[in-house]
Protein backbone atom coordinates (compact mmCIF):
# COMPACT_ATOMS: atom_id res chain seq x y z
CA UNK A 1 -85.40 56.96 -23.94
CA UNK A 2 -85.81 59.39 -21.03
CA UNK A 3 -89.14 60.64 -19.52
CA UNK A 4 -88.71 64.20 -20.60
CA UNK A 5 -87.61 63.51 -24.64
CA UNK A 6 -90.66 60.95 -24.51
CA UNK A 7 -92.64 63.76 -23.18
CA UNK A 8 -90.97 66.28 -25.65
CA UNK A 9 -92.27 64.09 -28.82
CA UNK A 10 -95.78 64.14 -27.52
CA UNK A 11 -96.49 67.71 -27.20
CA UNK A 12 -94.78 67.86 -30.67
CA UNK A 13 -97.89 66.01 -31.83
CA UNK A 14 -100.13 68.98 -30.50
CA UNK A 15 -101.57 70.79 -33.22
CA UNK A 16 -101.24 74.81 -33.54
CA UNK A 17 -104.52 76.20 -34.66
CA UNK A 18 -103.99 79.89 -34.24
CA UNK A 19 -101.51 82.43 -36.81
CA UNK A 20 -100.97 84.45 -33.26
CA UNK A 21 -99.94 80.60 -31.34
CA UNK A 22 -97.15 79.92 -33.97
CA UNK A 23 -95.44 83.08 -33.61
CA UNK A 24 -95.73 83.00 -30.05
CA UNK A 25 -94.36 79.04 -30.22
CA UNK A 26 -91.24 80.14 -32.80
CA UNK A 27 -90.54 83.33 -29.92
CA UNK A 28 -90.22 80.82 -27.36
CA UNK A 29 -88.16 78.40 -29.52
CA UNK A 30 -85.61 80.54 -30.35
CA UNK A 31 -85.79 82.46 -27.27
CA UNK A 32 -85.31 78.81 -25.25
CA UNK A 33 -82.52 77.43 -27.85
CA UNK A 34 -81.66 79.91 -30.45
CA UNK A 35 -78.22 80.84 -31.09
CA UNK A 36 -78.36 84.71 -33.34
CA UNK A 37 -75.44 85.64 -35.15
CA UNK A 38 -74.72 88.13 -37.60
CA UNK A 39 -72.49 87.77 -40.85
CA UNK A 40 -72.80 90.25 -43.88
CA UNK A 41 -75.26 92.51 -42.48
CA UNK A 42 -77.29 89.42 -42.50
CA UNK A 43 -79.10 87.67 -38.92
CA UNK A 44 -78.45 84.30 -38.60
CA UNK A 45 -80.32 81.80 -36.34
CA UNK A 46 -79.77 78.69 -35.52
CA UNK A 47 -81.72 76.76 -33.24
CA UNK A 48 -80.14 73.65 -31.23
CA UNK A 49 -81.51 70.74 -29.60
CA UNK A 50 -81.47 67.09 -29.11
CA UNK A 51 -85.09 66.40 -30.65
CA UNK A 52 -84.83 66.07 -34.76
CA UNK A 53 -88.69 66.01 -34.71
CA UNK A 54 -88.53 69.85 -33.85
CA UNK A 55 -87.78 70.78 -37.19
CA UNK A 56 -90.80 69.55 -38.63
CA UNK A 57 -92.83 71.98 -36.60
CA UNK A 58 -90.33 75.01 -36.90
CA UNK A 59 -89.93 74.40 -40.76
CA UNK A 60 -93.74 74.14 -40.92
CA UNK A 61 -94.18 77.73 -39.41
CA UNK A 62 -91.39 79.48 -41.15
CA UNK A 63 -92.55 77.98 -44.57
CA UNK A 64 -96.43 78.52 -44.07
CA UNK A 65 -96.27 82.43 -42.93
CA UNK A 66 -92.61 83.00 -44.51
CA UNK A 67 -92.41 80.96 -47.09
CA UNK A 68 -89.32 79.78 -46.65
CA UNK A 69 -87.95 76.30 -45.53
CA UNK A 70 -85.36 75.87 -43.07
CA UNK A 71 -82.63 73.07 -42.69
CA UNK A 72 -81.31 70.35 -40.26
CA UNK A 73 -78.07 69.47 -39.39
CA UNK A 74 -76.39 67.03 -37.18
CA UNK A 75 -74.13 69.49 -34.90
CA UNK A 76 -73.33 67.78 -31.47
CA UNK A 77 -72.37 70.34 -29.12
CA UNK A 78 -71.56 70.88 -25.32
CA UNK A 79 -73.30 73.96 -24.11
CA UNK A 80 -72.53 73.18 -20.53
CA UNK A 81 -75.46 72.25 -19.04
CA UNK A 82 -76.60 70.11 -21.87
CA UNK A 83 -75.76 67.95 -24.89
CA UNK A 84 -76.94 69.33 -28.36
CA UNK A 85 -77.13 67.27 -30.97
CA UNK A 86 -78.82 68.47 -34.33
CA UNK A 87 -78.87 72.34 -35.59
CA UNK A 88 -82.03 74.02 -37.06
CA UNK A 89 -81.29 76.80 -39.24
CA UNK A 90 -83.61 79.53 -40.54
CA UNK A 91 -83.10 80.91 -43.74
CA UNK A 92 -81.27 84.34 -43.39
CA UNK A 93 -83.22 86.25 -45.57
CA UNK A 94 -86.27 86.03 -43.63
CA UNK A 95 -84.68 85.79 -40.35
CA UNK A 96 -84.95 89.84 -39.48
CA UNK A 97 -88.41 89.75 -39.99
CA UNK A 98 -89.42 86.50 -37.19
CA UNK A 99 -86.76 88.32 -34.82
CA UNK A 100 -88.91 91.25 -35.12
CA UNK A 101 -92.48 89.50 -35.84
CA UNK A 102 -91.72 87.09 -32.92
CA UNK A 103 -90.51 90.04 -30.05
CA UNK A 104 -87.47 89.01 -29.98
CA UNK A 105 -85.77 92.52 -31.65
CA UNK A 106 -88.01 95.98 -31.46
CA UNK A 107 -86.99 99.40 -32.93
CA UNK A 108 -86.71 102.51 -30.44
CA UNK A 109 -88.36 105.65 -30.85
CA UNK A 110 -85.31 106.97 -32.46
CA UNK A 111 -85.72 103.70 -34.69
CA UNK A 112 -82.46 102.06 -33.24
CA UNK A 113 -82.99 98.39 -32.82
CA UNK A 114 -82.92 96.83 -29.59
CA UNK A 115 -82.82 92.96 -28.38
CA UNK A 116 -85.75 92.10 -26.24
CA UNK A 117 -84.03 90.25 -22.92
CA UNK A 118 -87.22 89.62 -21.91
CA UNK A 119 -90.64 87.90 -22.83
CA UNK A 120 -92.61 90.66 -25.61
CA UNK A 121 -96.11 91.03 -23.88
CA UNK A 122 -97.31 91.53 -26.97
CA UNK A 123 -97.03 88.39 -28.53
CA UNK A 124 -98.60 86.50 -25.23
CA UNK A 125 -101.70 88.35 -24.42
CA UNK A 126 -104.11 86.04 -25.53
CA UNK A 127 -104.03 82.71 -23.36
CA UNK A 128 -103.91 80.27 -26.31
CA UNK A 129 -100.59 82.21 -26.93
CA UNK A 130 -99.39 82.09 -23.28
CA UNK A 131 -99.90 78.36 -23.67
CA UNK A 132 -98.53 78.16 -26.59
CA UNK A 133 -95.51 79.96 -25.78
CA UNK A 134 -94.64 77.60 -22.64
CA UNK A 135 -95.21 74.60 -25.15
CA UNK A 136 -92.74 75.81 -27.16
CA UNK A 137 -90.03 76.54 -23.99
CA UNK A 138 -90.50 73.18 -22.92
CA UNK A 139 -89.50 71.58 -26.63
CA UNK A 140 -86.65 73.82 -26.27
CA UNK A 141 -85.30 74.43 -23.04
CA UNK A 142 -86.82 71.96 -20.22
CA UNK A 143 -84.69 69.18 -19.01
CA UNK A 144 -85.89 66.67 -16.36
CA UNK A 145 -84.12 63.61 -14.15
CA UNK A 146 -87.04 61.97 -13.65
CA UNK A 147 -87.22 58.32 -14.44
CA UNK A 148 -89.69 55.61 -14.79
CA UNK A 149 -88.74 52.73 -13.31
CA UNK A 150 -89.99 49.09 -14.71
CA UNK A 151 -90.43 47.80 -11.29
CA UNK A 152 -89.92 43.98 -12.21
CA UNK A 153 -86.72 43.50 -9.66
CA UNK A 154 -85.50 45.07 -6.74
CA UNK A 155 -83.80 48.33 -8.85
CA UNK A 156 -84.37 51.41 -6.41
CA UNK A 157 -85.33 54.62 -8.47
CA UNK A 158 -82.77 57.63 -6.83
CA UNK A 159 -84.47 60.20 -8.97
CA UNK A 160 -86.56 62.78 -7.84
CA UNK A 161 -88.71 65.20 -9.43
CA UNK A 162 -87.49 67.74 -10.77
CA UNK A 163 -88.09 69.91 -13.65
CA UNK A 164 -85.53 72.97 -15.23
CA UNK A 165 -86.28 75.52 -18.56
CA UNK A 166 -82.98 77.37 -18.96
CA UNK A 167 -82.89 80.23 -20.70
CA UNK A 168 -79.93 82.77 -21.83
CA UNK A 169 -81.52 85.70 -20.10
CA UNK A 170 -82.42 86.41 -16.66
CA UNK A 171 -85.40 88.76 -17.26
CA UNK A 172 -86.50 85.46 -19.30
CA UNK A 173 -86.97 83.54 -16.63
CA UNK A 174 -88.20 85.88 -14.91
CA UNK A 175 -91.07 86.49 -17.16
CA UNK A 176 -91.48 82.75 -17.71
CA UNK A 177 -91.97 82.43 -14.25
CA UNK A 178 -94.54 85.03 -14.04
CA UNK A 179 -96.29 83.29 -17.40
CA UNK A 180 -96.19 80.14 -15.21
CA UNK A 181 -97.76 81.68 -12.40
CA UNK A 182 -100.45 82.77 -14.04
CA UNK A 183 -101.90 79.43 -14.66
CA UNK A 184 -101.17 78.98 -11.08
CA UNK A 185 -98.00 76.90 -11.38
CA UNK A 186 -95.37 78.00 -8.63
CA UNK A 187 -91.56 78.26 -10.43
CA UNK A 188 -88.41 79.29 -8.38
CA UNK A 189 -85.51 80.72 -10.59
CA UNK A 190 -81.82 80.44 -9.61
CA UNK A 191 -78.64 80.67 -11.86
CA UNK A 192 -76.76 77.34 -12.68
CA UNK A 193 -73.16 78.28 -14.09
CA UNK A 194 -74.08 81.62 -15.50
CA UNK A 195 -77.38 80.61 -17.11
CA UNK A 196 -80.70 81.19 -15.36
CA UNK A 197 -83.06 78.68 -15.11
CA UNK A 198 -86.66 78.26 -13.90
CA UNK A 199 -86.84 75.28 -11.68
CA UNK A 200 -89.94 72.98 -10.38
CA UNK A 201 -89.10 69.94 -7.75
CA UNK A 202 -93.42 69.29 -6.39
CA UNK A 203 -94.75 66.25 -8.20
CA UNK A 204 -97.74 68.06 -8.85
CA UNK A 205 -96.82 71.17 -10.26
CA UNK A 206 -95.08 68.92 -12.78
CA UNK A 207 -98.19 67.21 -13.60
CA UNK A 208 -100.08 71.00 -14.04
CA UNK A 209 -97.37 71.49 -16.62
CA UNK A 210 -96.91 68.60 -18.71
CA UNK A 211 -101.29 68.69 -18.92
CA UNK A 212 -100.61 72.60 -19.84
CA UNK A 213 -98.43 71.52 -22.78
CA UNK A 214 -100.33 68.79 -23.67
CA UNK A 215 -98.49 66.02 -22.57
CA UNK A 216 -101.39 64.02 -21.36
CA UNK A 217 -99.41 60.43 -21.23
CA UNK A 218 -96.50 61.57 -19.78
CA UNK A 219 -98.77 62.37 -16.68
CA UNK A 220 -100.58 59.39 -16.46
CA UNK A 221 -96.59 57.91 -16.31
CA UNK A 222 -95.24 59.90 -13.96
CA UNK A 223 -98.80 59.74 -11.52
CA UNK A 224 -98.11 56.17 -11.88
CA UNK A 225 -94.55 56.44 -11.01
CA UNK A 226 -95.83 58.34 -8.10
CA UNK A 227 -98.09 55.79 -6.57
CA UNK A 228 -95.71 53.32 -7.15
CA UNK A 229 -92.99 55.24 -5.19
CA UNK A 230 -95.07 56.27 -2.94
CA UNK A 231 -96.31 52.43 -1.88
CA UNK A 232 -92.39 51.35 -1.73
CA UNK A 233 -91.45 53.89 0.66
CA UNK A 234 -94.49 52.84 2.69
CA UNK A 235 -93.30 49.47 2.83
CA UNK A 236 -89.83 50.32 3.73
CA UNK A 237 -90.73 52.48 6.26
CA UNK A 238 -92.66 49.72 7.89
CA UNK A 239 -90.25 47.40 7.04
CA UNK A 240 -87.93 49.73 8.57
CA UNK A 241 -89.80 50.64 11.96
CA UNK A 242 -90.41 46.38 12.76
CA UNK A 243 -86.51 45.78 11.95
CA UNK A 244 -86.00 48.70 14.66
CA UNK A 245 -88.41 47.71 17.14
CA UNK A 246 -87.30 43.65 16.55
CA UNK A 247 -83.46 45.10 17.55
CA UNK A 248 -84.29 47.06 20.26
CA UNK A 249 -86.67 43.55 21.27
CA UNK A 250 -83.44 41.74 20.78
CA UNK A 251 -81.16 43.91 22.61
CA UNK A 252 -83.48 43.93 25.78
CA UNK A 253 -83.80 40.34 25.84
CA UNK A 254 -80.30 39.80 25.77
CA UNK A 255 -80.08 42.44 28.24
CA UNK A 256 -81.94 40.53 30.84
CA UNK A 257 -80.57 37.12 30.19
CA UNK A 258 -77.32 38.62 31.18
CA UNK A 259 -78.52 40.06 33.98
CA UNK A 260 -80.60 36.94 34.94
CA UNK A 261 -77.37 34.65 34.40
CA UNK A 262 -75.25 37.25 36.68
CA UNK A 263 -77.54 36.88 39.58
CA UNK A 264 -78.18 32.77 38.83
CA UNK A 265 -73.96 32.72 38.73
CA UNK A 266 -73.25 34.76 42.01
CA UNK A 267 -76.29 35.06 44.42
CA UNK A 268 -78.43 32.47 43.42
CA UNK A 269 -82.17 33.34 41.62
CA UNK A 270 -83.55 32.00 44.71
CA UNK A 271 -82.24 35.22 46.43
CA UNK A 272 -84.91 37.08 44.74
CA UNK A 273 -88.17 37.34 46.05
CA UNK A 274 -90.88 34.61 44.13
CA UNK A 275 -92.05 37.10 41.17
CA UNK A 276 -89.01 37.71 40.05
CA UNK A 277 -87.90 34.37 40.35
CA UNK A 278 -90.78 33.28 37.88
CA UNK A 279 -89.90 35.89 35.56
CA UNK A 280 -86.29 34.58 35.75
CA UNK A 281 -87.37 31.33 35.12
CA UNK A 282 -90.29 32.22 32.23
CA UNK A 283 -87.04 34.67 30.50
CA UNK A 284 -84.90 31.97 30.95
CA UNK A 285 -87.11 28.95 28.87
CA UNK A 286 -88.11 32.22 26.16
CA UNK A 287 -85.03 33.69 25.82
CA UNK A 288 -86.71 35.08 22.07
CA UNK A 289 -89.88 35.87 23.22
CA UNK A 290 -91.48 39.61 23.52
CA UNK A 291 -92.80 40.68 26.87
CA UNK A 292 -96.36 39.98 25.57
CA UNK A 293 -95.90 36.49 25.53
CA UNK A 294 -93.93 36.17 28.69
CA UNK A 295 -96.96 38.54 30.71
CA UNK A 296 -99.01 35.48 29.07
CA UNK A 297 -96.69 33.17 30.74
CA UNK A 298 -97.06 34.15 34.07
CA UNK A 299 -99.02 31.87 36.70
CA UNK A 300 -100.46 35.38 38.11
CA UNK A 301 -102.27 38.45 36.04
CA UNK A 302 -99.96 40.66 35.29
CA UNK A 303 -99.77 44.01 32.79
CA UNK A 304 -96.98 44.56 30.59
CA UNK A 305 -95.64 48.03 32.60
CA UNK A 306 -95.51 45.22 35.42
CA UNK A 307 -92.91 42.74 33.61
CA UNK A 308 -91.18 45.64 32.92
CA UNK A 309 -91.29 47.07 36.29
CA UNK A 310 -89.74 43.50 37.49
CA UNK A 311 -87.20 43.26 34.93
CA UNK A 312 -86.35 46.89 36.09
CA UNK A 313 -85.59 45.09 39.20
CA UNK A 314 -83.51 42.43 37.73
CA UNK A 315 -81.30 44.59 35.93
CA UNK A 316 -80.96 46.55 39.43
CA UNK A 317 -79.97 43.90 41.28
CA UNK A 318 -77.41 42.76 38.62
CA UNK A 319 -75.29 46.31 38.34
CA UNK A 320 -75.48 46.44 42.19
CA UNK A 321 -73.50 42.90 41.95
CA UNK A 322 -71.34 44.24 39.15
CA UNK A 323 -70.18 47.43 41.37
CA UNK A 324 -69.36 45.05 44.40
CA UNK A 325 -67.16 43.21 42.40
């Protein structure tokens, strides 16, 4: 089961106290997954998604202030940037009435009526409601990549963090992101093959969000998954820097005993003046040995610029040799 459908079924558990809180939860509902349609003069609306448990809270709302009951249907279906699986249906002949009771339709001042793009101030001024209404966009239209990781083998996690609401509507998501931002949580929007979407990739913000909605376990899981991540890529990177520093350690050596075996091969080490010589001699017998231990090897004080300074000198004396040849 993924992080976000686990996270989904516990803010499903979160009780709605308030008559104004449901209708702002069923507005964001079908706003975030509703599908309108209109046959015989009649409104139609259907409600997809891939959690089943949804229906208990939509059918509880419809039949308590509407009473009506709605029904559920398994109806798989590729919308593009997701996988539906079950249908929710609201019971036509009270449909008109939540359209218009939940801000989603409005009549003009000439008493046309008009489809709300946006988010209806009016049903999200108090700031249970405004809560309430990004609980229900999240049952509806957030999906996630995140993933917890068991971390009982070696399995590297590729995910990030990253959390999406996509709506049908740009001036939706651009009210959702203002809704967002007023319980300080920073949202970008962007458009993802024609649907707009508002998008969170911080670690944190995520957290704000899923405590917003209620989904208190979910952030003790993914602040876990945090630490843990955070402590691997500690240990890689240090892993990583002593690999780099043990190669370019490696190379050096090699380096000199090259250099040292050039000069031993052609001139003779006792060419070289009695430091050098020593060093020769010290690389020679440690050929694996960082400069630390060969400064400790040395019959004379000497710092670690000054081995390098004399192997400086080795390596000078051994491309002078290779450009006579």
């Amino acid at each position: 089961m993924s992080f976000a459908l686990d996270a989904k079924k516990e803010v499903l558990k979160v009780e709605i106290k308030n008559d104004c809180c449901a209708i702002a939860y069923l507005s964001a509902v079908i706003k975030g997954a509703g599908q309108l349609s209109l046959s015989a003069g009649k409104n139609i609306i259907n409600i997809h998604t891939d959690t089943p448990e949804l229906f208990d809270v939509v059918n509880r709302i419809v039949k308590q202030y509407y009473g009506e009951e709605c029904t559920l249907c398994l109806a798989e279906e590729n919308l593009g940037f997701k996988i539906i699986k079950y249908k929710i249906t609201i019971p036509s002949s009270v449909s008109e009435q939540i359209l218009f009771d939940c801000g989603i339709l409005e009549r003009d001042e000439q008493n046309n009526v008009n489809f709300v793009n946006g988010i209806n101030p009016l049903i999200i001024q108090e700031e249970c409601c405004k809560i309430s209404y990004i609980r229900g966009a999240f049952l509806s239209c957030a999906t996630s990549n995140i993933v917890i990781k068991h971390y009982d083998n070696d399995t590297k996690s590729n995910s990030g963090y990253h959390l999406e609401f996509v709506f049908n509507f740009e001036e939706t998501a651009q009210d959702f992101c203002k809704l967002l931002e007023s319980f300080n949580i920073h949202a970008k929007t962007t458009v993802r093959k024609n649907n707009p979407l508002v998008y969170i990739k911080e670690y944190q913000v995520i957290c704000d969000i899923l405590a917003l909605v209620g989904a208190n376990k979910a952030v003790l899981e993914l602040q876990n998954e945090a630490a843990i991540r955070d402590l691997r890529n500690n240990v890689n990177r240090q892993t990583n820097c002593l690999n780099a520093n043990l190669n370019k350690m490696v190379q050096a050596s090699v380096k000199q005993l090259n250099a040292i075996n050039l000069i031993k091969e052609t001139i003779g080490l006792e060419s070289l003046d009695e430091s050098l010589q020593e060093l020769c001699l010290i690389r020679l017998a440690n050929p694996e040995e960082p400069l630390e231990k060969l400064r400790q090897l040395y019959s004379q004080p000497v710092s670690k610029s000054g081995i390098n300074h004399r192997f400086s000198k080795i390596l000078k004396i051994a491309d002078e040799i290779k450009n006579n040849k």
